[in-house]
PDB file of N, CA and C in Angstrom:
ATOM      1  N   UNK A   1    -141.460 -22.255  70.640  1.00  0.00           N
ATOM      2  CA  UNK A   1    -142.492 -23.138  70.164  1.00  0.00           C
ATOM      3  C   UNK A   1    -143.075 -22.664  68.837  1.00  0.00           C
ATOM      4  N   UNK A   2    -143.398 -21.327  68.367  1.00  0.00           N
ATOM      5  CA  UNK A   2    -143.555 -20.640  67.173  1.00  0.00           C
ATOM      6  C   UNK A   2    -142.897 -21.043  66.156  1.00  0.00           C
ATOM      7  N   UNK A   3    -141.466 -21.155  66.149  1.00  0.00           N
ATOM      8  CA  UNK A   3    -140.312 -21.577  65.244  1.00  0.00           C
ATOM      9  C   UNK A   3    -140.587 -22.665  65.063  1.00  0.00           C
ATOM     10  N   UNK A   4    -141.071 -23.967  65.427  1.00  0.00           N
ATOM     11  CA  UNK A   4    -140.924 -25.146  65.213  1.00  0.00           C
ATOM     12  C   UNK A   4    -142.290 -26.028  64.167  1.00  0.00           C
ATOM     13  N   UNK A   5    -143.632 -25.048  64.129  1.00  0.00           N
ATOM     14  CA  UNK A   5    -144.434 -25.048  63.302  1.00  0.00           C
ATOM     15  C   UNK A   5    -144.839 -26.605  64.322  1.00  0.00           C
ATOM     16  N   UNK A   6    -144.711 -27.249  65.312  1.00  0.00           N
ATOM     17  CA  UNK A   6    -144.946 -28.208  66.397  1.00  0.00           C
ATOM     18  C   UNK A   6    -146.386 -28.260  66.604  1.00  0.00           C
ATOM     19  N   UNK A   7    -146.570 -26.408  67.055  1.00  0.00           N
ATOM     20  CA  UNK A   7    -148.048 -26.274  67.910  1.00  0.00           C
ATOM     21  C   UNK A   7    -148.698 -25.369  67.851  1.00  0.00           C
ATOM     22  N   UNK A   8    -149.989 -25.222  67.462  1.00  0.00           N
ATOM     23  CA  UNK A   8    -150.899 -24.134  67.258  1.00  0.00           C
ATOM     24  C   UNK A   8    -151.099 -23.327  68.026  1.00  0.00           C
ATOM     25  N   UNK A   9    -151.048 -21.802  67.845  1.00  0.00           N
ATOM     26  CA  UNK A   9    -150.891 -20.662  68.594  1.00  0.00           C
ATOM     27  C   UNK A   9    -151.926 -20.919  69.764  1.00  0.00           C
ATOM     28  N   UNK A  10    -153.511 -21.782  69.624  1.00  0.00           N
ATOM     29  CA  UNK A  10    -154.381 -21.786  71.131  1.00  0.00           C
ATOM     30  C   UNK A  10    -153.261 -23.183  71.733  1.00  0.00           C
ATOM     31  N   UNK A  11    -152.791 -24.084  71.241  1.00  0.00           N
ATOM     32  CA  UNK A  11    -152.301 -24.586  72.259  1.00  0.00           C
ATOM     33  C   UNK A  11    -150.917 -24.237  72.898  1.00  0.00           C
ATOM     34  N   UNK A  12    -149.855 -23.151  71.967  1.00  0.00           N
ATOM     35  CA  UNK A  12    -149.176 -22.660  73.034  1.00  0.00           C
ATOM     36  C   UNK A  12    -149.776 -21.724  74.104  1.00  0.00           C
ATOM     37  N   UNK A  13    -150.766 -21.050  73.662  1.00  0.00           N
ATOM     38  CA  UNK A  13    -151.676 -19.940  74.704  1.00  0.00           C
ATOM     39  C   UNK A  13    -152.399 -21.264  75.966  1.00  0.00           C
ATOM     40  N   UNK A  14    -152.684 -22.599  75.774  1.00  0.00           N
ATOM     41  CA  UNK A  14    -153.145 -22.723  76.879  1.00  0.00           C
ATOM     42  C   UNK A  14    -151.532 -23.501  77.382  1.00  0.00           C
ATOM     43  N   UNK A  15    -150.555 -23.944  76.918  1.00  0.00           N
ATOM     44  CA  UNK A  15    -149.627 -24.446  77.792  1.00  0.00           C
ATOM     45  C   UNK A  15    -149.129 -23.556  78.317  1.00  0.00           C
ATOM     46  N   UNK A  16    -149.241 -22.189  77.819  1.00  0.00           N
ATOM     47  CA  UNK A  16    -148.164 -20.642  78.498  1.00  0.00           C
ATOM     48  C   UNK A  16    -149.398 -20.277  79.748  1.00  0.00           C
ATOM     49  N   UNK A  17    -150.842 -20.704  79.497  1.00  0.00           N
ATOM     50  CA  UNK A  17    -151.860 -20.017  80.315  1.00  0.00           C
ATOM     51  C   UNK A  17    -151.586 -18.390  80.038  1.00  0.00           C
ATOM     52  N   UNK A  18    -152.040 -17.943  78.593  1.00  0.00           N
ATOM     53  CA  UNK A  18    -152.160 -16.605  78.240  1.00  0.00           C
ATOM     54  C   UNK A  18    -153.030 -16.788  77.081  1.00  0.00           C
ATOM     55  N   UNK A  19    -153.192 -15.298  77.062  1.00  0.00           N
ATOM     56  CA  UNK A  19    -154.502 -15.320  75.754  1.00  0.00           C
ATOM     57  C   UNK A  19    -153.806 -15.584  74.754  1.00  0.00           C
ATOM     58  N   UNK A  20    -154.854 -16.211  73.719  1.00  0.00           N
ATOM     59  CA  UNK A  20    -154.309 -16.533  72.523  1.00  0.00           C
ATOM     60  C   UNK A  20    -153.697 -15.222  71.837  1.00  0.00           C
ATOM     61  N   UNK A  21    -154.357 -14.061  72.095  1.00  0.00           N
ATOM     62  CA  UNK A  21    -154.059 -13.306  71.202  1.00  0.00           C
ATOM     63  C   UNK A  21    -152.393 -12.149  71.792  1.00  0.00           C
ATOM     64  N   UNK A  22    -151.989 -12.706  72.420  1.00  0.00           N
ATOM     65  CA  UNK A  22    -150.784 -12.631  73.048  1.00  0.00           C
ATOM     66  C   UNK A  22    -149.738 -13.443  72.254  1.00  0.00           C
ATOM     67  N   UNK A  23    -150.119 -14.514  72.110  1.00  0.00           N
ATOM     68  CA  UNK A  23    -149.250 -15.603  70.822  1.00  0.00           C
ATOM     69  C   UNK A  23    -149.297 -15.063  69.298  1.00  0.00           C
ATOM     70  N   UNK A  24    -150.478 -14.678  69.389  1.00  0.00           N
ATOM     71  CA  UNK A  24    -150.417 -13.763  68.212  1.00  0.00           C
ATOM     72  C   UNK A  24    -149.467 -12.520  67.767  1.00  0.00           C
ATOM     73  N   UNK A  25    -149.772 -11.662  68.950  1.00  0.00           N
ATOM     74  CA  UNK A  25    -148.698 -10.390  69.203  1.00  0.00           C
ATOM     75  C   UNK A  25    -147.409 -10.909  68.972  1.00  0.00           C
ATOM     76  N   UNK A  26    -147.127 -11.740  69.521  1.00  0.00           N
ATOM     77  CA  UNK A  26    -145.282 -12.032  70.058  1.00  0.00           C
ATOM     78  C   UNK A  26    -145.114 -12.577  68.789  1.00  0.00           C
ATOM     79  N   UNK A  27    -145.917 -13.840  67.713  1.00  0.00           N
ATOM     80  CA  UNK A  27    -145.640 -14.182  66.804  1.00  0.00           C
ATOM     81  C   UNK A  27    -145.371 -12.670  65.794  1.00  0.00           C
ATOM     82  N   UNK A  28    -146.307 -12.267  65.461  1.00  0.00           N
ATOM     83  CA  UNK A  28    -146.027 -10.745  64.736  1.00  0.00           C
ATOM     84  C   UNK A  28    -145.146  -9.453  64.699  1.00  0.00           C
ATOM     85  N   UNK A  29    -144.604  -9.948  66.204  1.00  0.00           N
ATOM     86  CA  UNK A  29    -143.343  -8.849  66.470  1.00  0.00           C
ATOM     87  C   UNK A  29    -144.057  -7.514  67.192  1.00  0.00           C
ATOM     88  N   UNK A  30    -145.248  -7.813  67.973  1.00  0.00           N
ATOM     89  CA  UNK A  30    -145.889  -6.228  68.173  1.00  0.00           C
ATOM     90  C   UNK A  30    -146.080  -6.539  70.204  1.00  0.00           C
ATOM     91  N   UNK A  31    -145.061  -7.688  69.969  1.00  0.00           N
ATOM     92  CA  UNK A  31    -145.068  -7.418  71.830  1.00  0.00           C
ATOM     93  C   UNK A  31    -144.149  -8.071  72.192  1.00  0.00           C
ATOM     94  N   UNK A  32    -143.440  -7.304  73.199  1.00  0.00           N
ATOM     95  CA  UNK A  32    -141.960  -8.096  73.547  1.00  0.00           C
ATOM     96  C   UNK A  32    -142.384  -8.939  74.633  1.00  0.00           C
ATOM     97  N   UNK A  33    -142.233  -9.948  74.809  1.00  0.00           N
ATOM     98  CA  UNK A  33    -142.739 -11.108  75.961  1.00  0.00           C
ATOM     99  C   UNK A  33    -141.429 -10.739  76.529  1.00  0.00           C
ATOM    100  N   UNK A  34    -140.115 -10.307  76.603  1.00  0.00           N
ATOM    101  CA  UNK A  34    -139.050 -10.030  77.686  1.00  0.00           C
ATOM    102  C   UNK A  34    -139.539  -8.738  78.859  1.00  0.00           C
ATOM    103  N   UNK A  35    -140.323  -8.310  78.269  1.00  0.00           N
ATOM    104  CA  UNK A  35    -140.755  -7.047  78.923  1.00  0.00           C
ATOM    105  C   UNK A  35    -142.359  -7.417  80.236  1.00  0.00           C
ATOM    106  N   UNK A  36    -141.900  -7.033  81.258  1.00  0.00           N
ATOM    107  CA  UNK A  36    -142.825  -7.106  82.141  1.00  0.00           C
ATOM    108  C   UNK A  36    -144.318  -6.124  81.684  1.00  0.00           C
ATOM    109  N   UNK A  37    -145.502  -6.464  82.292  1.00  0.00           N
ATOM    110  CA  UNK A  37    -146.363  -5.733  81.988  1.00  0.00           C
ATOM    111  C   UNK A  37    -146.981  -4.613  81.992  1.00  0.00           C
ATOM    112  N   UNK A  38    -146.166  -4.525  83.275  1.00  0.00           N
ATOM    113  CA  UNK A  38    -145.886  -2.359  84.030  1.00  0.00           C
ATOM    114  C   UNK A  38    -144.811  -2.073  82.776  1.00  0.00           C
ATOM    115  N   UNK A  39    -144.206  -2.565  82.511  1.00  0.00           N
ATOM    116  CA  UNK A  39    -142.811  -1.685  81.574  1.00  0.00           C
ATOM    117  C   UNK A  39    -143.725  -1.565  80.502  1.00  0.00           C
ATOM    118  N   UNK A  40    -144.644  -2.965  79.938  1.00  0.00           N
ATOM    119  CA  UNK A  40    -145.129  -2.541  79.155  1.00  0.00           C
ATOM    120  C   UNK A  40    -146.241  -1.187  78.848  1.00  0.00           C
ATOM    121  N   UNK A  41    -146.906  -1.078  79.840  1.00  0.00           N
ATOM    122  CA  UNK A  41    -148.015  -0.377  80.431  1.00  0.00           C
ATOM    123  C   UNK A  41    -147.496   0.963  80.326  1.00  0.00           C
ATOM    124  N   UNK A  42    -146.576   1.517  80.865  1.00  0.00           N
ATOM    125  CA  UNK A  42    -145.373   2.492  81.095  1.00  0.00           C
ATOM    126  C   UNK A  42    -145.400   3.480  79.534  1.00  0.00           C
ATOM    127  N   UNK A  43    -144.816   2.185  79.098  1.00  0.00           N
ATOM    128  CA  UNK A  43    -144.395   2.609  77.754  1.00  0.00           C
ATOM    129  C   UNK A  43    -145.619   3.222  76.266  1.00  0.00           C
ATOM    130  N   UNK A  44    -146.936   2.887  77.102  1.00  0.00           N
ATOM    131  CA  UNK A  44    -148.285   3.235  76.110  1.00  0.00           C
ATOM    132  C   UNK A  44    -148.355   4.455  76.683  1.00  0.00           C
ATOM    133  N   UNK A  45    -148.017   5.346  77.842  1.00  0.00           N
ATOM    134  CA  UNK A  45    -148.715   6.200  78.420  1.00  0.00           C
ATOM    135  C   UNK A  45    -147.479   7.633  77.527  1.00  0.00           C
TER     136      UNK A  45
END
Protein backbone atom coordinates (compact mmCIF):
# COMPACT_ATOMS: atom_id res chain seq x y z
CA UNK A 1 0.00 0.00 0.00
CA UNK A 2 3.18 2.42 0.59
CA UNK A 3 4.30 1.84 -3.08
CA UNK A 4 1.19 2.92 -4.59
CA UNK A 5 1.15 6.61 -3.07
CA UNK A 6 -3.10 5.29 -2.89
CA UNK A 7 -3.16 5.90 1.02
CA UNK A 8 -1.93 7.87 3.80
CA UNK A 9 0.29 6.26 6.31
CA UNK A 10 -2.90 6.94 9.35
CA UNK A 11 -5.13 5.26 6.98
CA UNK A 12 -2.98 2.27 6.25
CA UNK A 13 -2.29 2.22 10.25
CA UNK A 14 -6.07 2.12 10.84
CA UNK A 15 -6.88 -0.56 7.95
CA UNK A 16 -3.64 -2.74 9.33
CA UNK A 17 -5.11 -1.72 13.10
CA UNK A 18 -1.39 -0.63 14.11
CA UNK A 19 0.17 2.49 15.18
CA UNK A 20 0.78 4.92 12.80
CA UNK A 21 4.15 5.13 13.71
CA UNK A 22 4.80 1.49 12.74
CA UNK A 23 3.88 2.63 9.00
CA UNK A 24 6.30 4.96 9.50
CA UNK A 25 9.12 2.48 10.61
CA UNK A 26 8.37 -0.10 7.81
CA UNK A 27 8.06 2.89 5.30
CA UNK A 28 11.77 4.02 6.39
CA UNK A 29 13.30 0.63 6.42
CA UNK A 30 13.88 0.61 10.41
CA UNK A 31 11.39 -2.37 11.01
CA UNK A 32 10.93 -5.56 9.36
CA UNK A 33 7.05 -6.24 9.47
CA UNK A 34 8.21 -10.14 8.37
CA UNK A 35 9.57 -10.45 11.74
CA UNK A 36 7.36 -11.40 14.72
CA UNK A 37 7.50 -9.19 17.80
CA UNK A 38 9.44 -11.60 20.29
CA UNK A 39 12.10 -11.99 17.33
CA UNK A 40 11.87 -8.54 17.27
CA UNK A 41 12.18 -7.94 21.04
CA UNK A 42 15.01 -10.70 21.09
CA UNK A 43 17.00 -8.95 18.84
CA UNK A 44 17.15 -5.29 21.03
CA UNK A 45 18.36 -7.22 24.05
Amino acid sequence: MLDTDQYHQHQIAAIEQVNPGRVSEIKHGQWDWKLSIEDKQQSLL
